[in-house]
N, C-alpha and C. Protein backbone atom coordinates (compact mmCIF):
# COMPACT_ATOMS: atom_id res chain seq x y z
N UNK A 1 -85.38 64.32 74.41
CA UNK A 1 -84.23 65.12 74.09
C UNK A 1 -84.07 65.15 72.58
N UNK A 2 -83.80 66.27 72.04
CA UNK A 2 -84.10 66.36 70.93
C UNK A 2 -82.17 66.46 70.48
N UNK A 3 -82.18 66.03 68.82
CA UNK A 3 -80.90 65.23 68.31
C UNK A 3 -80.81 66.03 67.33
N UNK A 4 -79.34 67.15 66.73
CA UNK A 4 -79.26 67.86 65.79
C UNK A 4 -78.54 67.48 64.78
N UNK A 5 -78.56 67.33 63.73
CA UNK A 5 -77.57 66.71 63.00
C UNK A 5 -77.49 67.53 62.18
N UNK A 6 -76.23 67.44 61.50
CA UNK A 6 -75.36 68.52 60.47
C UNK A 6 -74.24 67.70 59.74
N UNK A 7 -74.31 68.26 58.61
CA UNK A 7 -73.53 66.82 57.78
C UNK A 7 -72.28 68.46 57.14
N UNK A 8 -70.97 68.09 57.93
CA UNK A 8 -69.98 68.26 56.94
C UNK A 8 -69.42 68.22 55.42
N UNK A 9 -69.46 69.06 54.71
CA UNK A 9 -69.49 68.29 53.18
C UNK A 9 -67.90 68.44 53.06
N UNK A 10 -66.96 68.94 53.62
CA UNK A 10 -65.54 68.58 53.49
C UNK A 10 -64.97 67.48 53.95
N UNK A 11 -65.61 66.99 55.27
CA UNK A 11 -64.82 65.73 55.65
C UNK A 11 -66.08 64.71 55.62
N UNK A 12 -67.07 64.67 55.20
CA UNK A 12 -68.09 63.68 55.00
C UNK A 12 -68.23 63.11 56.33
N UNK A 13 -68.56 64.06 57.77
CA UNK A 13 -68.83 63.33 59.03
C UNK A 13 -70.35 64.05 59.07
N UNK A 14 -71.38 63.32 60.26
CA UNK A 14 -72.57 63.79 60.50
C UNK A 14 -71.76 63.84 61.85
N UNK A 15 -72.95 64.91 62.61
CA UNK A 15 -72.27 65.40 63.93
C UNK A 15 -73.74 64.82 64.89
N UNK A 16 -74.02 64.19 65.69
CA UNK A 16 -75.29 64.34 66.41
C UNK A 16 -74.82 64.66 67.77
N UNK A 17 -75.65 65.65 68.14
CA UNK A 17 -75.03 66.38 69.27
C UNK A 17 -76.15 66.45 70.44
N UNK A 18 -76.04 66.27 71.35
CA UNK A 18 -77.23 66.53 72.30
C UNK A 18 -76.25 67.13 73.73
N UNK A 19 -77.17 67.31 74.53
CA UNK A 19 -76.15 68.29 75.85
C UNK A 19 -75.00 67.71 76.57
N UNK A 20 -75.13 66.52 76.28
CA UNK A 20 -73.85 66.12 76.94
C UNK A 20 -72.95 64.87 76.43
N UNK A 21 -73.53 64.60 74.96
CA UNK A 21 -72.50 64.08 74.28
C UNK A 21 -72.58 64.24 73.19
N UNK A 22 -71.43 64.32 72.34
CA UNK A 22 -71.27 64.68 71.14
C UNK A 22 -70.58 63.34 70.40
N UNK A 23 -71.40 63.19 68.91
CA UNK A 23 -70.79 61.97 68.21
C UNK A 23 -70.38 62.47 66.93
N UNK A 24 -69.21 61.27 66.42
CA UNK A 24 -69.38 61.54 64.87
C UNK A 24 -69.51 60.55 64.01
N UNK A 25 -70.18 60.55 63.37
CA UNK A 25 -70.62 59.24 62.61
C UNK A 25 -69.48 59.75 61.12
N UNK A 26 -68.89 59.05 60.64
CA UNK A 26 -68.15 58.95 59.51
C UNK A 26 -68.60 58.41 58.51
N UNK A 27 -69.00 59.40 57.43
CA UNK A 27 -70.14 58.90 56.21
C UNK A 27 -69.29 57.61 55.35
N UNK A 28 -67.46 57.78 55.47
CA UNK A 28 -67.38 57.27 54.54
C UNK A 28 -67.12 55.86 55.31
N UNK A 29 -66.87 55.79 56.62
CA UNK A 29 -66.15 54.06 57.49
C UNK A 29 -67.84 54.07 58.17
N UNK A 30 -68.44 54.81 58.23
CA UNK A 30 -69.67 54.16 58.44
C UNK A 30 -69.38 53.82 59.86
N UNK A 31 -68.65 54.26 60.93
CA UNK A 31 -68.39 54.23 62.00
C UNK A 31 -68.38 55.15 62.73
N UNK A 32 -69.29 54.87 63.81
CA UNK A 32 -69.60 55.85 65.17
C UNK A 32 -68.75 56.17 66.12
N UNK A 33 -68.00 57.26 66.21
CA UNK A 33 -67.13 57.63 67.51
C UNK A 33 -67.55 58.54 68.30
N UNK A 34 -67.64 58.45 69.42
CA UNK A 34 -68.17 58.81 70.78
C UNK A 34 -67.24 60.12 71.25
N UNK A 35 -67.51 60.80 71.22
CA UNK A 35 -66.47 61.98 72.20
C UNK A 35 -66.59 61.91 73.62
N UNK A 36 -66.41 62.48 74.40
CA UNK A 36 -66.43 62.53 75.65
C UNK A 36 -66.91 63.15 76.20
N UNK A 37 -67.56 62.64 77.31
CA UNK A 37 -69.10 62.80 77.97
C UNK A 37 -68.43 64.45 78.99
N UNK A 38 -69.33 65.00 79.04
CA UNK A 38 -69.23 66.35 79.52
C UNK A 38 -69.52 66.57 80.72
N UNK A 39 -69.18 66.32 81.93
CA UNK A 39 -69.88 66.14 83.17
C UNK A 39 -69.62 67.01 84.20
N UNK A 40 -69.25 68.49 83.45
CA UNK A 40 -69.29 69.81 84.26
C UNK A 40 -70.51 70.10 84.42
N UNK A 41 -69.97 71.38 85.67
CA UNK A 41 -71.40 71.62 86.01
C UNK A 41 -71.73 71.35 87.42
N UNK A 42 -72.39 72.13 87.95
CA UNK A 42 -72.56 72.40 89.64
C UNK A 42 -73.90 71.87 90.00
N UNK A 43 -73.77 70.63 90.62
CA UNK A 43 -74.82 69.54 91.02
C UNK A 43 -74.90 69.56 92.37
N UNK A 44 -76.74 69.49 92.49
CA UNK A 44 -77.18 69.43 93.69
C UNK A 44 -77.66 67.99 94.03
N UNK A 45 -77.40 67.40 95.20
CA UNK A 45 -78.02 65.95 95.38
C UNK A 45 -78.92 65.89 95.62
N UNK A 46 -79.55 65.03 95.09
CA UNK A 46 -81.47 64.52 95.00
C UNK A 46 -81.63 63.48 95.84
N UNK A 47 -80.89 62.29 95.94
CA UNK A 47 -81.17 61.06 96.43
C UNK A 47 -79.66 60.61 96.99
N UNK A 48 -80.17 59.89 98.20
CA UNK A 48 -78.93 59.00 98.72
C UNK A 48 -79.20 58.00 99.63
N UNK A 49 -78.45 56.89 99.15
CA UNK A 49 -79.09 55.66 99.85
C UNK A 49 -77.82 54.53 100.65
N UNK A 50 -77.64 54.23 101.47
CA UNK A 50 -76.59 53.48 102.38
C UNK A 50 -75.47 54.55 102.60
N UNK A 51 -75.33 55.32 102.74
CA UNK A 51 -74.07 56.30 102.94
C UNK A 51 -73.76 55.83 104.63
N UNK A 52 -74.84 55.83 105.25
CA UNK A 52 -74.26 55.44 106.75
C UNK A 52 -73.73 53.77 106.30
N UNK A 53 -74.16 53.07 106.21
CA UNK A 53 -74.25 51.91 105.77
C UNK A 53 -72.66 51.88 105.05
N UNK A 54 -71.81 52.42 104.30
CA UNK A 54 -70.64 52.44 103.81
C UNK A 54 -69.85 52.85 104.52
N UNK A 55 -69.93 53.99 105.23
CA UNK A 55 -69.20 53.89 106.80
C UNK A 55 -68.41 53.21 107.75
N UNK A 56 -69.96 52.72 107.84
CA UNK A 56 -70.11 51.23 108.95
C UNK A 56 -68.87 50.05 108.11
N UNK A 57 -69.38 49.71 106.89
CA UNK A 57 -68.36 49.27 106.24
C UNK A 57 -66.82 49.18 106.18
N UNK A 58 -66.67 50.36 106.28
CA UNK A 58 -65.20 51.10 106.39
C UNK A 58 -64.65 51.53 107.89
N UNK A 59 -65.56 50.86 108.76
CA UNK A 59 -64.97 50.63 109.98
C UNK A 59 -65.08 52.33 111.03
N UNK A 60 -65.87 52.68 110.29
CA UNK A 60 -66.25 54.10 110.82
C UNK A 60 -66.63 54.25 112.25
N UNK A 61 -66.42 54.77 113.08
CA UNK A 61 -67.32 54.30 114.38
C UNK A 61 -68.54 55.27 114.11
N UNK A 62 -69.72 55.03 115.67
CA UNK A 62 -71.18 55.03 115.56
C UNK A 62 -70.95 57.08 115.68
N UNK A 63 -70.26 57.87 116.39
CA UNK A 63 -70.30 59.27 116.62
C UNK A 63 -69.83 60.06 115.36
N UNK A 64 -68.67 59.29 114.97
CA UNK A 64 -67.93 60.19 113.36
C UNK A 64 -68.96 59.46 112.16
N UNK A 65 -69.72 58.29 112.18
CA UNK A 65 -70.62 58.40 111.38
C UNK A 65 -72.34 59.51 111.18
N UNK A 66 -72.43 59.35 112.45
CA UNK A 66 -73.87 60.76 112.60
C UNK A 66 -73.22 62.07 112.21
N UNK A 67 -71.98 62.14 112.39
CA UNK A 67 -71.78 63.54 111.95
C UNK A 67 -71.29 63.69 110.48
N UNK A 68 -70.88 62.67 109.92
CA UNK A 68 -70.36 62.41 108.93
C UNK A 68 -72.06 62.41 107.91
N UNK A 69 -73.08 62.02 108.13
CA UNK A 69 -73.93 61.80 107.76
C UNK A 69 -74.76 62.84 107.42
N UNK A 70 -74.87 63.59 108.82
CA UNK A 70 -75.27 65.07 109.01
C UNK A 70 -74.91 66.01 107.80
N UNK A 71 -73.31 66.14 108.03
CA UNK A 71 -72.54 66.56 107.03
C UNK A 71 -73.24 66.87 106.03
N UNK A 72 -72.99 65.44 105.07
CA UNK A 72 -72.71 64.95 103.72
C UNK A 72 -74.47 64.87 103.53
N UNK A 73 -75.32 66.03 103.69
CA UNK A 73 -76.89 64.97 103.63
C UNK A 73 -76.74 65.91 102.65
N UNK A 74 -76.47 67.28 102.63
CA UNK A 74 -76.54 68.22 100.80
C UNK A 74 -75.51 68.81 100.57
N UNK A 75 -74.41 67.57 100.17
CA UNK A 75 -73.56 68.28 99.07
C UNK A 75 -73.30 69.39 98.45
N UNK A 76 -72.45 69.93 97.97
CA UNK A 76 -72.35 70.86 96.80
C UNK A 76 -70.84 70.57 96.40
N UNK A 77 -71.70 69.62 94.89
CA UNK A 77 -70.25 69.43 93.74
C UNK A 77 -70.22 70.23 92.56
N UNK A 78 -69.06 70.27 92.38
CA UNK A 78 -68.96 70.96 90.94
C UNK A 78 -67.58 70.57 90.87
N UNK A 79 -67.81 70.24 89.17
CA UNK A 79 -66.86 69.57 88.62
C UNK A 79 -67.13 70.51 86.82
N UNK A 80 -65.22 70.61 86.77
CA UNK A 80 -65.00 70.77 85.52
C UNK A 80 -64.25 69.83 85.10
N UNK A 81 -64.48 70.01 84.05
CA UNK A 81 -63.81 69.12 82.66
C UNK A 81 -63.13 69.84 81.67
N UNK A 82 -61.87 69.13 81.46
CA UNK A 82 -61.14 69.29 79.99
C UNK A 82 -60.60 68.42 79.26
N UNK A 83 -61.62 68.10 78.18
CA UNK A 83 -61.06 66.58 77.69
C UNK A 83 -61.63 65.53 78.95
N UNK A 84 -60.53 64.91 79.00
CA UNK A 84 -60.25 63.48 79.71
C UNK A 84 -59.91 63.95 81.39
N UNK A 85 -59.56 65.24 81.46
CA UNK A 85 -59.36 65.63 82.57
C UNK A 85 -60.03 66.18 83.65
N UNK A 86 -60.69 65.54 84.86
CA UNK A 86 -61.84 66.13 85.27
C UNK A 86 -61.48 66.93 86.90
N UNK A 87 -61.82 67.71 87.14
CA UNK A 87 -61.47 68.52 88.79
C UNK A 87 -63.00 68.67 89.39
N UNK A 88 -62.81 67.46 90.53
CA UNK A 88 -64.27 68.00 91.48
C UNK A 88 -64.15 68.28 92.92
N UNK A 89 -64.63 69.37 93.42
CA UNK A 89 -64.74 69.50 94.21
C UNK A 89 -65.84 69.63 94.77
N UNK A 90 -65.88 68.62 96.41
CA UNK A 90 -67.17 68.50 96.74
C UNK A 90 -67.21 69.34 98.09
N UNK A 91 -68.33 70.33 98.79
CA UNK A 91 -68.12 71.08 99.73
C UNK A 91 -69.51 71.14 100.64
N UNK A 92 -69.07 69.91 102.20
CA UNK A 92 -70.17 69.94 103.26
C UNK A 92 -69.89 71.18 104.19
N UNK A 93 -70.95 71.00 105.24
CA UNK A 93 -70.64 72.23 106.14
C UNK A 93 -69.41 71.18 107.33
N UNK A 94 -68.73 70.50 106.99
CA UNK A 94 -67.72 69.93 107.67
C UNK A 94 -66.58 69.88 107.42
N UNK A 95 -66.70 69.76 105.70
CA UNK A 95 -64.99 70.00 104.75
C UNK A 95 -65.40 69.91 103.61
N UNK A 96 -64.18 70.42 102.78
CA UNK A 96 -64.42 70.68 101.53
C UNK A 96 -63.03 69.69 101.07
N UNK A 97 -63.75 68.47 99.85
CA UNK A 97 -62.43 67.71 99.30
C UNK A 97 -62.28 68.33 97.68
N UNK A 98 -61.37 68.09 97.23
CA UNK A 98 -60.93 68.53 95.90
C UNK A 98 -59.97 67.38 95.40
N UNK A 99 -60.21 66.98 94.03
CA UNK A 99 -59.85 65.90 93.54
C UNK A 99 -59.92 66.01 92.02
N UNK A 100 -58.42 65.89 91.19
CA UNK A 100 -58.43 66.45 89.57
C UNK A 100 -57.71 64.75 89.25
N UNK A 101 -58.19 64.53 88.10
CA UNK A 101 -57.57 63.61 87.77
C UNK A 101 -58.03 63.31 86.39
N UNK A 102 -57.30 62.07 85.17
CA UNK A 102 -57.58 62.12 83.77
C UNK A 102 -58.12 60.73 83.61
N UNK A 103 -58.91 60.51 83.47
CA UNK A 103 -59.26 58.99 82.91
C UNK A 103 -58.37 58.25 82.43
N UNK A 104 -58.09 57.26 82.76
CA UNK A 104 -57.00 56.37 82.24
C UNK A 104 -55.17 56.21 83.11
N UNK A 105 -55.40 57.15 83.95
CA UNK A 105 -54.50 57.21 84.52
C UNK A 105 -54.48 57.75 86.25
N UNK A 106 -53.50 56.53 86.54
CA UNK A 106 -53.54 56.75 87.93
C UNK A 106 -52.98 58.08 88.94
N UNK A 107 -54.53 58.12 90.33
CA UNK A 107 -53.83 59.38 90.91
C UNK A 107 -53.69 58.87 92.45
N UNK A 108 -53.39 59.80 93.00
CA UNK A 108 -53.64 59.32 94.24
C UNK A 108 -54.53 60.10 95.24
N UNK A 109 -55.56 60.07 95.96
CA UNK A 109 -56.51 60.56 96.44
C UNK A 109 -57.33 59.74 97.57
N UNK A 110 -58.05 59.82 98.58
CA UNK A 110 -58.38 59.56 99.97
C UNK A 110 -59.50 58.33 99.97
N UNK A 111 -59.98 57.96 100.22
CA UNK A 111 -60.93 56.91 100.41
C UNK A 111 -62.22 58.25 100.93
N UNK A 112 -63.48 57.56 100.96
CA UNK A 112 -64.08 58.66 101.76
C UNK A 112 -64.13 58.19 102.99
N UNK A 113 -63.59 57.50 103.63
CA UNK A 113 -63.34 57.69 105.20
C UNK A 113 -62.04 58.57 105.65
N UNK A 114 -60.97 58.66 104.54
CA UNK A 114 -59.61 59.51 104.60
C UNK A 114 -58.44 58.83 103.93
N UNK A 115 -58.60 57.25 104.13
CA UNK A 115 -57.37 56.74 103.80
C UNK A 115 -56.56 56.95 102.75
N UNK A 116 -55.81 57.21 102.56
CA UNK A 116 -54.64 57.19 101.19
C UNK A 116 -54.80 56.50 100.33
N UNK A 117 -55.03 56.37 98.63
CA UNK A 117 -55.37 55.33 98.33
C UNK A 117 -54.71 55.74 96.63
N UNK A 118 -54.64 54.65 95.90
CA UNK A 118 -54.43 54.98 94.49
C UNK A 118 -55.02 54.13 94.06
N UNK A 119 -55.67 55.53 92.66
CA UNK A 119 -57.10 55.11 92.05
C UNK A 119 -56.52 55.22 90.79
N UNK A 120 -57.77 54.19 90.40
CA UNK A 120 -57.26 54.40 89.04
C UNK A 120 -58.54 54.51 87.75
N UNK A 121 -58.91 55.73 87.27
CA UNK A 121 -60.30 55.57 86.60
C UNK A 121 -60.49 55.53 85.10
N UNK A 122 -61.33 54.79 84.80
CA UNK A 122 -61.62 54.31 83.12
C UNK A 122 -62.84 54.46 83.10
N UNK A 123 -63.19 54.63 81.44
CA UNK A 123 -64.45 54.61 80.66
C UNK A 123 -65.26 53.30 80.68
N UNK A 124 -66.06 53.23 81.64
CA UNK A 124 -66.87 51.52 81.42
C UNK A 124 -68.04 52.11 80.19
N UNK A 125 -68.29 53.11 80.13
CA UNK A 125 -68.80 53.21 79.05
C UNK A 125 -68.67 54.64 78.53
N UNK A 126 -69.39 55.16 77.35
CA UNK A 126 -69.58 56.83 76.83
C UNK A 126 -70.15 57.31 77.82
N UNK A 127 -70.37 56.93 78.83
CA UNK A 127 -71.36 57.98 79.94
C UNK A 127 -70.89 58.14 81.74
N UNK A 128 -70.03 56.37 81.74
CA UNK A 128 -69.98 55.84 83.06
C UNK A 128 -68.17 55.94 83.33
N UNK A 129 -67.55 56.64 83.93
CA UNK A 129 -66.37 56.50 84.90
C UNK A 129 -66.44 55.30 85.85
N UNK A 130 -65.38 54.65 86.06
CA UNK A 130 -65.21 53.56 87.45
C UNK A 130 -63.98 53.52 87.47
N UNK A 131 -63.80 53.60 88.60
CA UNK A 131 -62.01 53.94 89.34
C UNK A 131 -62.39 52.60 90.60
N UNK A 132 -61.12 52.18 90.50
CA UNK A 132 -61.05 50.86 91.69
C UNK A 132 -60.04 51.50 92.55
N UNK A 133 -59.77 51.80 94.01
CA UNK A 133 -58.66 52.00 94.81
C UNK A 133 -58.18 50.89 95.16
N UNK A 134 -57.17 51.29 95.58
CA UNK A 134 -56.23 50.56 96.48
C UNK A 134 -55.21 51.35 97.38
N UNK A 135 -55.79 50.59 98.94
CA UNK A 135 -55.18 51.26 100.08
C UNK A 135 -53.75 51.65 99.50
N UNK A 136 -52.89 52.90 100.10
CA UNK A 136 -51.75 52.68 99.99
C UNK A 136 -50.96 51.91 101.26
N UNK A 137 -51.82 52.01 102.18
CA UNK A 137 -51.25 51.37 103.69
C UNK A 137 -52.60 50.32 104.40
N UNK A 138 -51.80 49.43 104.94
CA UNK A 138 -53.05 49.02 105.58
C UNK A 138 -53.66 48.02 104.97
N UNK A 139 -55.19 47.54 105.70
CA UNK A 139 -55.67 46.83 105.40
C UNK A 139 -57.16 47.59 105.42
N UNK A 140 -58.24 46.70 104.93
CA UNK A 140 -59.40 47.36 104.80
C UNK A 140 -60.36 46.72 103.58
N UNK A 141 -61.55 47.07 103.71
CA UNK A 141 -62.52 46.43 102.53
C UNK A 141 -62.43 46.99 101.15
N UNK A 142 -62.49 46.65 100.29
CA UNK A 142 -61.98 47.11 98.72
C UNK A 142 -63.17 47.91 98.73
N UNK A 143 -62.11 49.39 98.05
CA UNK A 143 -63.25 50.27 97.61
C UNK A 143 -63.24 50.84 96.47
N UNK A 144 -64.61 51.36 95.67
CA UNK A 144 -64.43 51.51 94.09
C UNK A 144 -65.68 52.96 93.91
N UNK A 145 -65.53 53.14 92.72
CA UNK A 145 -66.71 54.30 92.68
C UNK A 145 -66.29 54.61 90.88
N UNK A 146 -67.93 54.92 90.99
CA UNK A 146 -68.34 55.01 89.66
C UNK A 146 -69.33 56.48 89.57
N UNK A 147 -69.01 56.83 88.51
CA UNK A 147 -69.94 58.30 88.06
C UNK A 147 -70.09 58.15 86.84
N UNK A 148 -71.92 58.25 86.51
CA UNK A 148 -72.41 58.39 85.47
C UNK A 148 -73.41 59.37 85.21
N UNK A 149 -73.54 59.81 83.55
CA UNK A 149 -74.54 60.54 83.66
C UNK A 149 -76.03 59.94 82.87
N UNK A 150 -76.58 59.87 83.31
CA UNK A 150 -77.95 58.74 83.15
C UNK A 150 -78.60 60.15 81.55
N UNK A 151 -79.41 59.33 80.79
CA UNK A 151 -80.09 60.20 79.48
C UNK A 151 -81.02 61.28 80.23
N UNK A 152 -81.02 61.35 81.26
CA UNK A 152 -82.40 62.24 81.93
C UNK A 152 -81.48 63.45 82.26
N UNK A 153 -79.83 63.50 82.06
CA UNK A 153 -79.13 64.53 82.57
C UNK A 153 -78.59 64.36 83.99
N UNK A 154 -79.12 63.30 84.81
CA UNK A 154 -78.53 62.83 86.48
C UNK A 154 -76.97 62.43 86.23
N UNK A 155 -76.36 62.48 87.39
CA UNK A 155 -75.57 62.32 87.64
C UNK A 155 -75.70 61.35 89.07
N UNK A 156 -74.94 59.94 88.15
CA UNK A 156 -75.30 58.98 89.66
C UNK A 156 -73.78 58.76 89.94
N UNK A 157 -73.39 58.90 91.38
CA UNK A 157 -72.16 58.59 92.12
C UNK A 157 -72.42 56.82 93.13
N UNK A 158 -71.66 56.03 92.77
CA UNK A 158 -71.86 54.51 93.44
C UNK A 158 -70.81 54.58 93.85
N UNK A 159 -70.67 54.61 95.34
CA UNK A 159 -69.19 54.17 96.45
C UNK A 159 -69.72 52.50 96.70
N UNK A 160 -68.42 52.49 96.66
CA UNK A 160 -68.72 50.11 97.04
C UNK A 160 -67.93 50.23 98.34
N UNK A 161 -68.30 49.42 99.44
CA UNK A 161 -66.76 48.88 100.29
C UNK A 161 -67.17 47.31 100.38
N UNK A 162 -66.20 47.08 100.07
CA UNK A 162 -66.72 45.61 100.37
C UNK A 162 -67.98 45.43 99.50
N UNK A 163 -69.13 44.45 100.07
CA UNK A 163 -69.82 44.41 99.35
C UNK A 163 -71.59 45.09 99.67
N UNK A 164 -71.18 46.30 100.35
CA UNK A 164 -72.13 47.47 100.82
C UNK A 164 -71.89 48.81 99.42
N UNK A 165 -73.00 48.71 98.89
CA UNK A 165 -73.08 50.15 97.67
C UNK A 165 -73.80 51.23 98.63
N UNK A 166 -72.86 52.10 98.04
CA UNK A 166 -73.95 53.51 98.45
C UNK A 166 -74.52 53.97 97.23
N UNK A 167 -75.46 54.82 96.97
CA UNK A 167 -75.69 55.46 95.77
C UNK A 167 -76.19 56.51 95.64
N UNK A 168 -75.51 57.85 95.37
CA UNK A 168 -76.32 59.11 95.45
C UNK A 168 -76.46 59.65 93.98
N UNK A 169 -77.93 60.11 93.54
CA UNK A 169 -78.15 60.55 92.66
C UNK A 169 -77.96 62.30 92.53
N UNK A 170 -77.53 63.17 91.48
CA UNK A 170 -77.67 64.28 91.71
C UNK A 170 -78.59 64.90 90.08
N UNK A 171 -78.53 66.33 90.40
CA UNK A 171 -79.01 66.50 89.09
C UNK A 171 -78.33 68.12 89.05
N UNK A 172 -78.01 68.57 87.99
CA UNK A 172 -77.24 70.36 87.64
C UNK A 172 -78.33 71.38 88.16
N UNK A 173 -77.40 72.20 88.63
CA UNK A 173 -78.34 73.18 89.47
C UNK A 173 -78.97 74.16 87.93
């Protein structure tokens, strides 16, 4: 991936920019700030691994998991971004969920088995989202999920329950 740089001569910043993140290095503090990772864009899934297996986890029974599975085997997400604010919606031939929310602040939104839950998602890094839920009712195995976008341009989604990961990789159509 190739890296463009352009040096401001009014505010003395270099810009290095590549497709999905943008930095600014500050000539005069000599300090690197990160903008925010760009993770629009209509993704098709490549890979997926324990999805039945997280289910099972979440107390799914054996008939709403085959169909649930069936479902969910090719996605179609697309997610925009503004700023800190991201809206995705994901759409099987079974249902379509929709989910907007801002980094750093809590929303409230479903478990993927349905449950009610409030999430709450942060920057683990310039690239990686992780939101931890918590049931709003009930009891149940702790569930969490993380979205990153890997240097190759992927987009990896990790559901946890308990201590079963799922992990589906995608990549922009």
């Amino acid at each position: 991936m190739q890296t463009e740089e352009k040096t401001s001569q009014t505010d003395r910043r270099v810009f290095h920019q590549d497709p999905v993140l943008i930095c600014e290095h500050h000539l005069c503090s000599g300090k690197m700030e990160a903008k925010v990772t760009d993770f629009s864009g209509k993704w098709r899934m490549k890979s997926s691994e324990n999805f039945e297996e997280l289910l099972k986890a979440l107390g799914v029974n054996v008939f709403l998991r085959k169909i649930a599975v069936a479902a969910a085997s090719s996605p179609a997400v697309e997610i925009t971004q503004q700023g800190e604010t991201l809206s995705i919606k994901t759409s099987t031939s079974v249902r379509t969920t929709h989910v907007s929310f801002t980094v750093g602040q809590s929303f409230s939104e479903a478990t993927v088995d349905g449950r009610p839950c409030t999430s709450f998602p942060k920057w683990e890094t310039d690239r990686k989202i992780s939101c931890e839920q918590t049931l709003q009712k009930g009891d149940g195995p702790k569930t969490a999920w993380t979205r990153e976008l890997t240097n190759d341009g992927e987009l990896i989604l990790t559901m946890t329950a308990g201590d079963v990961v799922c992990t589906r990789v995608y990549e922009r159509e």
